[in-house]
N, C-alpha and C. Protein backbone atom coordinates (compact mmCIF):
# COMPACT_ATOMS: atom_id res chain seq x y z
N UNK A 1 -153.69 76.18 96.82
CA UNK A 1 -152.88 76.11 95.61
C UNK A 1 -152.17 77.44 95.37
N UNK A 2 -153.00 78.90 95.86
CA UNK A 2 -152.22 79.66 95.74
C UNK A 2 -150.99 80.01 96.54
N UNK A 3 -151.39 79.25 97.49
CA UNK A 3 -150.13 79.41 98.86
C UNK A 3 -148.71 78.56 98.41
N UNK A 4 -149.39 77.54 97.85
CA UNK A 4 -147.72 76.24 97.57
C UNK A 4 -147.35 76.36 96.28
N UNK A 5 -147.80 77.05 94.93
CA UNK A 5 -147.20 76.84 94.14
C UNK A 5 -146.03 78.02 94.54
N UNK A 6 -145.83 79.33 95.03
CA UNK A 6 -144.69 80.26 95.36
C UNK A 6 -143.83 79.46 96.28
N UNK A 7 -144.11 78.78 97.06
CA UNK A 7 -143.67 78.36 98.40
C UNK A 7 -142.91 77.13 97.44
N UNK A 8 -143.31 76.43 96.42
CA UNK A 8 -142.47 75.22 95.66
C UNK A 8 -141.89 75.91 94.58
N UNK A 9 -141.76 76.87 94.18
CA UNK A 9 -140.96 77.88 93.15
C UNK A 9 -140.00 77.98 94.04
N UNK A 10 -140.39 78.92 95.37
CA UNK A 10 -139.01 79.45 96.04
C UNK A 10 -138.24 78.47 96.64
N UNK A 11 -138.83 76.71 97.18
CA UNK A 11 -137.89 75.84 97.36
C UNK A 11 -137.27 75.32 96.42
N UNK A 12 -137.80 75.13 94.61
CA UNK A 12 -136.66 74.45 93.99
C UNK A 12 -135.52 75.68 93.60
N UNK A 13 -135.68 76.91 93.68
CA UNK A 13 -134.75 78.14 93.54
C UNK A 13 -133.42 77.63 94.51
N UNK A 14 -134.29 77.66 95.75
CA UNK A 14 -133.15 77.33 97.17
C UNK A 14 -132.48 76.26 96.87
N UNK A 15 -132.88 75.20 96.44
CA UNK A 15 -132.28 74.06 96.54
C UNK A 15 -131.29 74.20 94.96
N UNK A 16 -131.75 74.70 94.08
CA UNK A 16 -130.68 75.03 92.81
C UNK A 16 -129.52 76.15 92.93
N UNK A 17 -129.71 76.95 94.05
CA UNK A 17 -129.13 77.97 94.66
C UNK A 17 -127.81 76.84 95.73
N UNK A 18 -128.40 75.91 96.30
CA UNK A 18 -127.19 75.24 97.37
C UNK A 18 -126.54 74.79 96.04
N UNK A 19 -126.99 73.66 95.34
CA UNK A 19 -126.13 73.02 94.31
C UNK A 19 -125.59 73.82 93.49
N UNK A 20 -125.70 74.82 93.08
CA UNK A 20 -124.52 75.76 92.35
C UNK A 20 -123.79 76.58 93.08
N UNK A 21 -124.05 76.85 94.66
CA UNK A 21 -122.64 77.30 95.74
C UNK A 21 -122.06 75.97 96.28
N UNK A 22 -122.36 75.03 96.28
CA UNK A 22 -121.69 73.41 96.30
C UNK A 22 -120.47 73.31 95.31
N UNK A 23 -120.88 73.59 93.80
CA UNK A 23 -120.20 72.84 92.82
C UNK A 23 -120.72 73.85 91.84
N UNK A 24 -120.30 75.34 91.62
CA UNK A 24 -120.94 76.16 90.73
C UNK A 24 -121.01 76.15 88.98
N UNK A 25 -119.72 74.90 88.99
CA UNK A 25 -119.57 74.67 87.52
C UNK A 25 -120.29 73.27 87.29
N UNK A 26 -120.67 72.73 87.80
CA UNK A 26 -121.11 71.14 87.67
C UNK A 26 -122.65 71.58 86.52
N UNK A 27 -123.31 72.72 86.72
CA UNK A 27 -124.38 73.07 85.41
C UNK A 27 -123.47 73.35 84.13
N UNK A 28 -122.55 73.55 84.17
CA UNK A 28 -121.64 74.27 82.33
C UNK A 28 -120.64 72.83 82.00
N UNK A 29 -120.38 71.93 83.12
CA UNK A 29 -119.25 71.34 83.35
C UNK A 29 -119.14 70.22 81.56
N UNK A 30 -120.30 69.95 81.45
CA UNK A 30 -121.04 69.08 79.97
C UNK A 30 -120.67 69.58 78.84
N UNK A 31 -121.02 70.43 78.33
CA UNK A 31 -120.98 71.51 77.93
C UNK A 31 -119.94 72.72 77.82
N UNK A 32 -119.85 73.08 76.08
CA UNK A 32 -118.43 74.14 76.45
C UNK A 32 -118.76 75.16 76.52
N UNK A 33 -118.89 76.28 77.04
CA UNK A 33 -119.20 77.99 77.19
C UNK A 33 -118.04 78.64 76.21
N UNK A 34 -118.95 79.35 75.04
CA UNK A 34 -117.57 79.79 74.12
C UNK A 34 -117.95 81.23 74.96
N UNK A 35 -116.95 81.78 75.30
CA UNK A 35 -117.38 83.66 75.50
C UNK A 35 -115.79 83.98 75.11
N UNK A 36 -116.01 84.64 73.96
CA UNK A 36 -115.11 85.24 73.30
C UNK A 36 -113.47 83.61 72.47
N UNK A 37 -112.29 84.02 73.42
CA UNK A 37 -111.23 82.76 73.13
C UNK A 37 -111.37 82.34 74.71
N UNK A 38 -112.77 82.22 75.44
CA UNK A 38 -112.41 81.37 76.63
C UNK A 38 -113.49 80.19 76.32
N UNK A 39 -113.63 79.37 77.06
CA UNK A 39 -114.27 78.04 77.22
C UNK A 39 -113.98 77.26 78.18
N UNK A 40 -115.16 76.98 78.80
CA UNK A 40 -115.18 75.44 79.93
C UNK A 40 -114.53 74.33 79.35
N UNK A 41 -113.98 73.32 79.91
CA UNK A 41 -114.29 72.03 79.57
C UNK A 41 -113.49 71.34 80.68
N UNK A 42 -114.63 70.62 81.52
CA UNK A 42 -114.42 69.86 82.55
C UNK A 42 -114.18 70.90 83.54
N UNK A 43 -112.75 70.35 84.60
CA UNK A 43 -112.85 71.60 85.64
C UNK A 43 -111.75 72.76 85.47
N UNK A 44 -111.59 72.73 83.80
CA UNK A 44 -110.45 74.09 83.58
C UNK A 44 -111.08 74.80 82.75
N UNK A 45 -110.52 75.78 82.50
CA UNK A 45 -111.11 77.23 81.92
C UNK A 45 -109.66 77.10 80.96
N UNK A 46 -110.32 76.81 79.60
CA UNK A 46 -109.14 76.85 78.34
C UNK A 46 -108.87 78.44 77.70
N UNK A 47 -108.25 78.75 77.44
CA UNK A 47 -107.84 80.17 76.76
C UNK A 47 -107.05 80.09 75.48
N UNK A 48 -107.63 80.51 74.56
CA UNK A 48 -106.59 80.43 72.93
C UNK A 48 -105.95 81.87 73.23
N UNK A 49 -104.74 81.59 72.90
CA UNK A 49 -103.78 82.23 72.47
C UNK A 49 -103.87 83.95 73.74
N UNK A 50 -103.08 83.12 74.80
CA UNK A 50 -103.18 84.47 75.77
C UNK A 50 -102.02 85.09 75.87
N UNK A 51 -101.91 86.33 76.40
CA UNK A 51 -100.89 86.65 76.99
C UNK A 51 -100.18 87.13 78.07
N UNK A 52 -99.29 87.70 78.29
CA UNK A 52 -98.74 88.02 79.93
C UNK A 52 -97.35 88.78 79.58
N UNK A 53 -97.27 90.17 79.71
CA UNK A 53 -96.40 91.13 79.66
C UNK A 53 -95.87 91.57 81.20
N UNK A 54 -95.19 91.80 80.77
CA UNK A 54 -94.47 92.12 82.47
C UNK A 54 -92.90 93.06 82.52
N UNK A 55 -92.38 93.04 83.54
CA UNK A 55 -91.22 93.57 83.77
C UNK A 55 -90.40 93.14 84.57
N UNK A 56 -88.97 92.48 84.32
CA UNK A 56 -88.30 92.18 85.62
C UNK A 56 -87.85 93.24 86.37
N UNK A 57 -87.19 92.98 87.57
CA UNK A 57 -86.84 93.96 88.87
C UNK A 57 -86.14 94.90 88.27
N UNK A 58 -84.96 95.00 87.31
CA UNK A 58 -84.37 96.04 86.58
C UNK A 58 -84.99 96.67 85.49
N UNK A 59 -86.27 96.54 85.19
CA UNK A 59 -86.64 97.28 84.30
C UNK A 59 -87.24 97.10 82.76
N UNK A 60 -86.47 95.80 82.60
CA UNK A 60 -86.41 95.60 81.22
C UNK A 60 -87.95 94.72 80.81
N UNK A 61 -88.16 94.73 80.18
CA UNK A 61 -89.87 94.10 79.21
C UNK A 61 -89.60 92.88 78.70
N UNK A 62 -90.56 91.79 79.39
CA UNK A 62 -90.81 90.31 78.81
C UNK A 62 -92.30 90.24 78.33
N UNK A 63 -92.56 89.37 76.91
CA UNK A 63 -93.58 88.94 76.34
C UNK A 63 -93.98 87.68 76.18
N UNK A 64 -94.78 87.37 77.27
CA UNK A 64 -95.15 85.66 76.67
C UNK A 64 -96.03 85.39 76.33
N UNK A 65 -96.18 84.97 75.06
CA UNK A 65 -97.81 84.24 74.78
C UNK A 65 -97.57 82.63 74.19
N UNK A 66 -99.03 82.36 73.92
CA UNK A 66 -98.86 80.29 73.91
C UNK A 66 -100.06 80.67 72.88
N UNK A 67 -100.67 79.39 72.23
CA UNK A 67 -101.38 79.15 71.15
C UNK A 67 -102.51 78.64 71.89
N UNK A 68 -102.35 77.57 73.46
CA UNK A 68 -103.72 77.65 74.00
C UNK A 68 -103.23 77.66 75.65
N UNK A 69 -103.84 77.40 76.56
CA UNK A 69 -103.33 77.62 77.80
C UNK A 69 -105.02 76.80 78.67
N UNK A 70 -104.46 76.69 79.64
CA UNK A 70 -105.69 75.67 80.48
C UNK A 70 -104.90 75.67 81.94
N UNK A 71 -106.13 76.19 82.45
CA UNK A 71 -106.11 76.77 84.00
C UNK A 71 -107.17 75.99 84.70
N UNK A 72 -106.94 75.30 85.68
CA UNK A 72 -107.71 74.13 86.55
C UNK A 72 -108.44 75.33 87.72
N UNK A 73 -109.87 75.12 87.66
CA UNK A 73 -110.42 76.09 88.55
C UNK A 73 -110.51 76.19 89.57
N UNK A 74 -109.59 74.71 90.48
CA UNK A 74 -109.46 74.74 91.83
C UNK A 74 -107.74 74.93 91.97
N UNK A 75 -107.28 75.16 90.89
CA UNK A 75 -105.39 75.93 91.14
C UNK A 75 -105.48 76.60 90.46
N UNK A 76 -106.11 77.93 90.80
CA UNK A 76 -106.03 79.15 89.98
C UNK A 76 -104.55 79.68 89.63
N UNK A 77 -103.96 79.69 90.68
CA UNK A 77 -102.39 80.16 90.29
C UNK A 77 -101.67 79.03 89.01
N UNK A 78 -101.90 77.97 88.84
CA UNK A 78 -101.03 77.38 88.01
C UNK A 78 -102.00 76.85 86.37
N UNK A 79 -101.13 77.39 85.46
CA UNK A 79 -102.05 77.87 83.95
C UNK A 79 -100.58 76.82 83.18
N UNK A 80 -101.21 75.79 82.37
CA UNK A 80 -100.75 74.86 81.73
C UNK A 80 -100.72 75.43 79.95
N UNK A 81 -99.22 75.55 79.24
CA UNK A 81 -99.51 76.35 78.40
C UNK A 81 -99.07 75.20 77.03
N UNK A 82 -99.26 75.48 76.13
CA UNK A 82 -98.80 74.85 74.68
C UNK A 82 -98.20 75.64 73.72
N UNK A 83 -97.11 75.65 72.99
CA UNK A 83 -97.23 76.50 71.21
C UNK A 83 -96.85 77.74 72.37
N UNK A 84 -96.00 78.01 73.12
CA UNK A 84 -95.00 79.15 73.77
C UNK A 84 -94.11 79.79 72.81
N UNK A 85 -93.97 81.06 73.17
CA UNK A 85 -92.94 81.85 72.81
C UNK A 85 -92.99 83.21 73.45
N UNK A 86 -91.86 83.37 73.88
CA UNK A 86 -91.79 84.85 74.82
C UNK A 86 -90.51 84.89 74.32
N UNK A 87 -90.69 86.79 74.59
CA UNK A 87 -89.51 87.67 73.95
C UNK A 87 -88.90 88.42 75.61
N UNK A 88 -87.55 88.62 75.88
CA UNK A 88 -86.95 89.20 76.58
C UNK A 88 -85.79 89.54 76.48
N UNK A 89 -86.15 91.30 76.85
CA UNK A 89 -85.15 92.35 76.90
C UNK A 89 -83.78 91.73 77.20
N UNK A 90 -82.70 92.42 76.58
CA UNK A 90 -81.20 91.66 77.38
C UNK A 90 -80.85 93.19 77.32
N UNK A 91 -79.94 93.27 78.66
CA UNK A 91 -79.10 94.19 79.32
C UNK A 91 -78.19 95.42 78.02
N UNK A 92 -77.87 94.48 77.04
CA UNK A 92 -77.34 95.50 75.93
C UNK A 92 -78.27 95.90 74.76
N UNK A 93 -79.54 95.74 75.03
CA UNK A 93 -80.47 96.16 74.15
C UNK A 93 -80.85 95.57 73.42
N UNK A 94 -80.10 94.23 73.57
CA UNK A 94 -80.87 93.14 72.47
C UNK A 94 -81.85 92.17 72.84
N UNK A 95 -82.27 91.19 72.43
CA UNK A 95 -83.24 90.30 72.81
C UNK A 95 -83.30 89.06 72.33
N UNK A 96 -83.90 88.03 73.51
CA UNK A 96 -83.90 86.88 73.41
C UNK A 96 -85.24 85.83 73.22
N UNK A 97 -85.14 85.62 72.62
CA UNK A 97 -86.75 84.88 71.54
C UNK A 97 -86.85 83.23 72.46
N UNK A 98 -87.57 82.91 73.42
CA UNK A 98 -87.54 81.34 73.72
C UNK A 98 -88.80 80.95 72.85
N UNK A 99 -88.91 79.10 72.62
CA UNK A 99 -89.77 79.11 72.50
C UNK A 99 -90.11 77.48 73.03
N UNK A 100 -91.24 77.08 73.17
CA UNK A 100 -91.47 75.65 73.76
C UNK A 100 -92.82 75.11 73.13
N UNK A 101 -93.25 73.67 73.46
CA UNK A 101 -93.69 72.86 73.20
C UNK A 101 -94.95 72.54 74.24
N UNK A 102 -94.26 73.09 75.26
CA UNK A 102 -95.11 72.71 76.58
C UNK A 102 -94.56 73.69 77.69
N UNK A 103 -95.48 74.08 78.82
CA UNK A 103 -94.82 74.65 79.74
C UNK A 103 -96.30 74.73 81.03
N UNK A 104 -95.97 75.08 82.02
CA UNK A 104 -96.11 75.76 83.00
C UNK A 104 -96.22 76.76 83.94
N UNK A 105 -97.49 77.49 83.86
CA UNK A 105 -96.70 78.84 84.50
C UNK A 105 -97.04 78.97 86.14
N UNK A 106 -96.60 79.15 87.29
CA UNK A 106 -97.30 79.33 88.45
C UNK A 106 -96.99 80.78 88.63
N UNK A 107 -98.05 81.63 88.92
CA UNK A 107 -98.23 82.93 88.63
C UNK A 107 -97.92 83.00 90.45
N UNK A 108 -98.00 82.18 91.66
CA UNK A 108 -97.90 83.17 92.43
C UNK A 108 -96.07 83.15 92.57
N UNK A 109 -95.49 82.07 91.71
CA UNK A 109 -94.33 82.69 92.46
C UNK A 109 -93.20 83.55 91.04
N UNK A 110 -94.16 83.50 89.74
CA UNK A 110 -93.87 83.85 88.72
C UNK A 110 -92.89 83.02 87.76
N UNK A 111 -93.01 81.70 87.84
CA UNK A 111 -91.76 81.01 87.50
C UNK A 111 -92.68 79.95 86.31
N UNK A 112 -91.76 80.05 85.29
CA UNK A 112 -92.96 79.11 84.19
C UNK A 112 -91.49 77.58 84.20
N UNK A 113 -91.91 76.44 83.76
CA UNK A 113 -91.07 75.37 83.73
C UNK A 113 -92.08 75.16 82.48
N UNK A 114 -90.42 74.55 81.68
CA UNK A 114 -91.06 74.58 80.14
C UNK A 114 -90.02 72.92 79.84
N UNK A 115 -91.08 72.31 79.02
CA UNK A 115 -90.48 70.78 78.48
C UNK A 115 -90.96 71.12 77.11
N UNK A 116 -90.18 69.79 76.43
CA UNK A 116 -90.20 69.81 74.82
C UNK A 116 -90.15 70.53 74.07
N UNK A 117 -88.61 70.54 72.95
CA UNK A 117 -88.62 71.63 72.51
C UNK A 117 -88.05 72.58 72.52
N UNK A 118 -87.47 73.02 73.37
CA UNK A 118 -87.12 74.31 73.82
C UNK A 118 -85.99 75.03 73.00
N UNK A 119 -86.00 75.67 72.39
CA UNK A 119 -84.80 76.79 71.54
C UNK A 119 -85.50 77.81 71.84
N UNK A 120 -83.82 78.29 72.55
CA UNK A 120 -83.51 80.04 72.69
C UNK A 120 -82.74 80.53 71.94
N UNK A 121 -83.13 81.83 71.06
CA UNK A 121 -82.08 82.70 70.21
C UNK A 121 -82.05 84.02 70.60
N UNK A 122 -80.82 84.21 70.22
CA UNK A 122 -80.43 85.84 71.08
C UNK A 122 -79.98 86.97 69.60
N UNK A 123 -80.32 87.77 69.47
CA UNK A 123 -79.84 88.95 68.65
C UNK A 123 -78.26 88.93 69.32
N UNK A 124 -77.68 88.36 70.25
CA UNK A 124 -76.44 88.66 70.85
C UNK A 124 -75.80 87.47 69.83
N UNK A 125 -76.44 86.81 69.02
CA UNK A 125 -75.61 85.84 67.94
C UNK A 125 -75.51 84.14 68.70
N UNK A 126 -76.36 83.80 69.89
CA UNK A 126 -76.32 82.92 70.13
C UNK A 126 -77.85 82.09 70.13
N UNK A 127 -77.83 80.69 70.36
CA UNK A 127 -78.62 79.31 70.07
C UNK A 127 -78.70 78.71 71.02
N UNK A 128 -79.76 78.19 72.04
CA UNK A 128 -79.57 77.05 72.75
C UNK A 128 -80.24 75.95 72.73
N UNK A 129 -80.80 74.89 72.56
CA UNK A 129 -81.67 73.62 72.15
C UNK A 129 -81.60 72.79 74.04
N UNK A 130 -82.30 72.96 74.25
CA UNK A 130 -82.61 72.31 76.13
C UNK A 130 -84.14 71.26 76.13
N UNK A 131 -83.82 70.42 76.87
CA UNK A 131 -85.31 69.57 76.64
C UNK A 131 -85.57 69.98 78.04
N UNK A 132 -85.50 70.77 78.76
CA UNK A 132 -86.62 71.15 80.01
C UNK A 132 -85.75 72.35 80.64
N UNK A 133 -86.51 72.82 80.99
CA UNK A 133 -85.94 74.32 81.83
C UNK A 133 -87.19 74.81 82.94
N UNK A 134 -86.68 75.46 83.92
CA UNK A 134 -87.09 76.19 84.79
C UNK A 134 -86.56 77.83 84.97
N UNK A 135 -87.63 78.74 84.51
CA UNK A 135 -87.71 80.17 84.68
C UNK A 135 -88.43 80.91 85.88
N UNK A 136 -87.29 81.84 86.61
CA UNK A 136 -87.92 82.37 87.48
C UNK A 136 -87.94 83.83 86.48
N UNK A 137 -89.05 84.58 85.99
CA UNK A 137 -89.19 85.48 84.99
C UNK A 137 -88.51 86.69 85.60
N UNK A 138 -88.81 87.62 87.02
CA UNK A 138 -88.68 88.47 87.27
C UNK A 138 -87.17 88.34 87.64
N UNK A 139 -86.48 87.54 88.19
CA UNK A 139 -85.33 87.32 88.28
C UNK A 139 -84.03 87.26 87.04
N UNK A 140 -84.83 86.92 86.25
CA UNK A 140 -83.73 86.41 84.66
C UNK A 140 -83.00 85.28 85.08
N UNK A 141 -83.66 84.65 85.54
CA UNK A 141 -83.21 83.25 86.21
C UNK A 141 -83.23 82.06 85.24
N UNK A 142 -82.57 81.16 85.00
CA UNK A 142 -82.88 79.92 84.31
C UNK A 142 -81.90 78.27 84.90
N UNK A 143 -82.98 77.52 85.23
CA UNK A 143 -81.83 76.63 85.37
C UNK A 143 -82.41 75.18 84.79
N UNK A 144 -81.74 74.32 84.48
CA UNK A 144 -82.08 73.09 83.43
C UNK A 144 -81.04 71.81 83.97
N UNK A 145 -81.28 70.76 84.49
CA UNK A 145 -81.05 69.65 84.99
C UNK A 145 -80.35 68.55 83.40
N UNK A 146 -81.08 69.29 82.74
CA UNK A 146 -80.86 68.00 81.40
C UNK A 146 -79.66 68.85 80.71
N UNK A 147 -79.33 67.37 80.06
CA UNK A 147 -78.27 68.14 79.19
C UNK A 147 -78.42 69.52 77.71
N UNK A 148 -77.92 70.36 78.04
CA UNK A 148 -78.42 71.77 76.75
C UNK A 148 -77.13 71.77 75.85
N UNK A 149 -77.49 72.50 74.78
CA UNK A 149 -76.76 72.35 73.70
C UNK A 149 -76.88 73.82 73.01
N UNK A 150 -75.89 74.30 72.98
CA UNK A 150 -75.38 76.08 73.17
C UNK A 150 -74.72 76.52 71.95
N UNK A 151 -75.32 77.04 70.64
CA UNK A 151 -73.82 77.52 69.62
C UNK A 151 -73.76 79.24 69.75
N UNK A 152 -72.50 79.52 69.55
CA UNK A 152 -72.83 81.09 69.31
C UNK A 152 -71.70 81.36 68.02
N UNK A 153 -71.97 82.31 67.74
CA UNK A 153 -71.18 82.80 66.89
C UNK A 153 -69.46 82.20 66.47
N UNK A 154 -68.87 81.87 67.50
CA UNK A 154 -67.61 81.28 67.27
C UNK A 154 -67.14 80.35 68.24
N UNK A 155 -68.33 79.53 68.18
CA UNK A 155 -67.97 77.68 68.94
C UNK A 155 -69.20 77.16 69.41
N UNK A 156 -69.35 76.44 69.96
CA UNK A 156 -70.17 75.70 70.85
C UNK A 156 -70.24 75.30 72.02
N UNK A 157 -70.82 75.03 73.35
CA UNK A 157 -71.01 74.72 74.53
C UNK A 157 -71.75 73.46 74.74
N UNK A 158 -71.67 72.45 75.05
CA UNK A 158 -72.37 70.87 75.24
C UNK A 158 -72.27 70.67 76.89
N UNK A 159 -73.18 70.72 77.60
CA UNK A 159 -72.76 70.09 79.10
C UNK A 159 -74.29 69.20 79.71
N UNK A 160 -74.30 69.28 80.78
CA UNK A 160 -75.41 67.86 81.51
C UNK A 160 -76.38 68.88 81.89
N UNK A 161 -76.23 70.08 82.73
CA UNK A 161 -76.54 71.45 83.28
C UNK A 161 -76.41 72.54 83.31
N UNK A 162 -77.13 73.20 83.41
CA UNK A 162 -76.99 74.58 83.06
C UNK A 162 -77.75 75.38 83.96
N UNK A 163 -77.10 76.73 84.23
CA UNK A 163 -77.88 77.67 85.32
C UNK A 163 -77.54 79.28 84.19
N UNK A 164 -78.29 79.96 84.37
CA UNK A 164 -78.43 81.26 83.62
C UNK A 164 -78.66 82.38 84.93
N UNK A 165 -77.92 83.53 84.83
CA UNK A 165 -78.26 84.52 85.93
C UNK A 165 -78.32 85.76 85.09
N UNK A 166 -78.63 86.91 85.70
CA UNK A 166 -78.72 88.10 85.57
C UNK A 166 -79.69 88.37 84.16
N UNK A 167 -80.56 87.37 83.76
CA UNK A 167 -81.23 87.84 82.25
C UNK A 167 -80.36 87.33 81.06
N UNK A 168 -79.14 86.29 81.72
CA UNK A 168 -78.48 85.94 80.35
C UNK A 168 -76.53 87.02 80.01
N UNK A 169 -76.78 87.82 81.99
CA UNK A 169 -75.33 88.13 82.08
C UNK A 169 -74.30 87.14 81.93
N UNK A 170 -74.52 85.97 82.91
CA UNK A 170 -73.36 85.27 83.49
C UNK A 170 -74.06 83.42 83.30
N UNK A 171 -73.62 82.72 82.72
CA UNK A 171 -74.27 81.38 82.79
C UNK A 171 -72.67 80.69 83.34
N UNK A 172 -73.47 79.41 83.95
CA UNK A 172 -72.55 78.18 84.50
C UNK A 172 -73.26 76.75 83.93
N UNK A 173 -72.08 75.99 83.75
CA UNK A 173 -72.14 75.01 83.27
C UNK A 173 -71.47 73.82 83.63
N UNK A 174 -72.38 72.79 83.70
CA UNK A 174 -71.68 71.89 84.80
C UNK A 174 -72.06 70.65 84.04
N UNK A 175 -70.97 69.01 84.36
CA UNK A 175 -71.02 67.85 84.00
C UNK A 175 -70.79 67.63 82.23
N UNK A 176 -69.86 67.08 82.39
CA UNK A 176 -69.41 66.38 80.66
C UNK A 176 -69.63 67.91 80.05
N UNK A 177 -68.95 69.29 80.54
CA UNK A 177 -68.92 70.23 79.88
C UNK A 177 -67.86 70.31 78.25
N UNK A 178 -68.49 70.57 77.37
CA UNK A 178 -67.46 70.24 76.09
C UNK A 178 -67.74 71.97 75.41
N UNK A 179 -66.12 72.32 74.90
CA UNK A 179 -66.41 73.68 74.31
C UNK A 179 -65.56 73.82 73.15
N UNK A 180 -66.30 73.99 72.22
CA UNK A 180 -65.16 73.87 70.87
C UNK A 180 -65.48 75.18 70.52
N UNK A 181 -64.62 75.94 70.64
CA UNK A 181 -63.89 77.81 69.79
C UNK A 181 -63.54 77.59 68.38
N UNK A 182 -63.90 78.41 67.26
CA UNK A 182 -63.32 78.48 66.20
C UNK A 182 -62.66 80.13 66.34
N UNK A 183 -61.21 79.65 66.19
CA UNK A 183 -60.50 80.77 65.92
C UNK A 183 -60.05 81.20 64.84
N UNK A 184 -59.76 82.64 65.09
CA UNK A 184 -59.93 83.56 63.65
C UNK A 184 -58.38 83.03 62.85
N UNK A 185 -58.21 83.39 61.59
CA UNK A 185 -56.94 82.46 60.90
C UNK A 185 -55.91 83.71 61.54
N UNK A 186 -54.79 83.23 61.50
CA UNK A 186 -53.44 84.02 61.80
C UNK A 186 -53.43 85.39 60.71
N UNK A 187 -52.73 86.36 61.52
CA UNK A 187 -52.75 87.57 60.71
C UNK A 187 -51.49 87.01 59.48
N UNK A 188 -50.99 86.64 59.56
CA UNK A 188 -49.69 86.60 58.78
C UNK A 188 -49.68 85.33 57.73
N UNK A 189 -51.30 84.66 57.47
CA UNK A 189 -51.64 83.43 56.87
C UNK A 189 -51.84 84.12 55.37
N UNK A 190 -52.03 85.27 55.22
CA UNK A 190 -52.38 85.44 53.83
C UNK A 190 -51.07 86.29 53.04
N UNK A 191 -49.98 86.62 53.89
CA UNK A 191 -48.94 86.64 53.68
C UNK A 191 -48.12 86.01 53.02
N UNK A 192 -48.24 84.67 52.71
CA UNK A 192 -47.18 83.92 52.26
C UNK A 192 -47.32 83.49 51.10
């Protein structure tokens, strides 16, 4: 008895030792693990309200955070976000506020794709309302398949597609493009 009770300790160890390098979450998987704003549940690792600061290739500072976020523990690279909003630098010192409903981020190639929701505002005096977009972050990349809806300061932009370059230098716009300008009144209108 003194020989087998160590000898049946150290086999149910071994054998609880294979089944948690098998399937290491299948003991918490029931069950939520609060440690701190993280938590199990099922096979993702949930996070309240995270964030992710960074820099694109020229320099300038992006801020994104979400209200909760959920990362699948066998696709570590791709983190499923909710309640978004990130801030980014623009080239003349101003900045552009997105915000979403839903999104996506895949961290290895840095590119978040965001549905529902979506308004962008710029300190540069412009608005955009898009129901899905794709961001490559470090690039200042944006491009959107669905139709977006654009006001700025003096008109509007309506088209099917849209592509964004340089951080919001240069955009193109393509299919059933519509652009209504409000122009300033004639100098010589208050003249008469």
């Amino acid at each position: 008895l003194r020989r087998v009770l160590p000898v049946l300790a150290l086999g149910i160890l071994g054998i609880a030792g294979v089944i948690a390098w098998l399937d290491p979450f299948r003991i918490v998987r029931d069950f939520p693990l609060d440690v701190m704003k993280l938590s199990i549940q099922g096979n993702k690792l949930v996070m309240d309200a995270p964030k992710l600061s960074g820099f694109t290739k020229d320099g300038r500072n992006y801020n994104i955070t979400a209200t909760a976020a959920a990362q699948d523990l066998t696709k570590t690279n791709v983190i499923e976000l909710e309640g978004i909003k990130a801030n980014f630098a623009l080239t003349n010192n101003g900045l552009t506020e997105l915000t979403a409903v839903k999104g996506v981020y895949d961290a290895k190639g840095d590119i978040i794709r965001l549905t529902e929701g979506i308004v962008i505002r710029s300190t540069a005096g412009y608005e955009g309302r898009l129901k899905e977009a794709l961001i490559e972050v470090k690039r200042g990349y944006v491009i959107t398949e669905m139709p977006v809806d654009i006001s700025f300061n003096n008109g509007t932009i309506r088209a099917d597609r849209m592509e964004v370059f340089e951080n919001g230098a240069r955009a193109h716009f393509e299919g059933n493009v519509t652009m209504v300008m409000k122009l300033p009144p004639p100098e010589n209108a208050g003249q008469q």
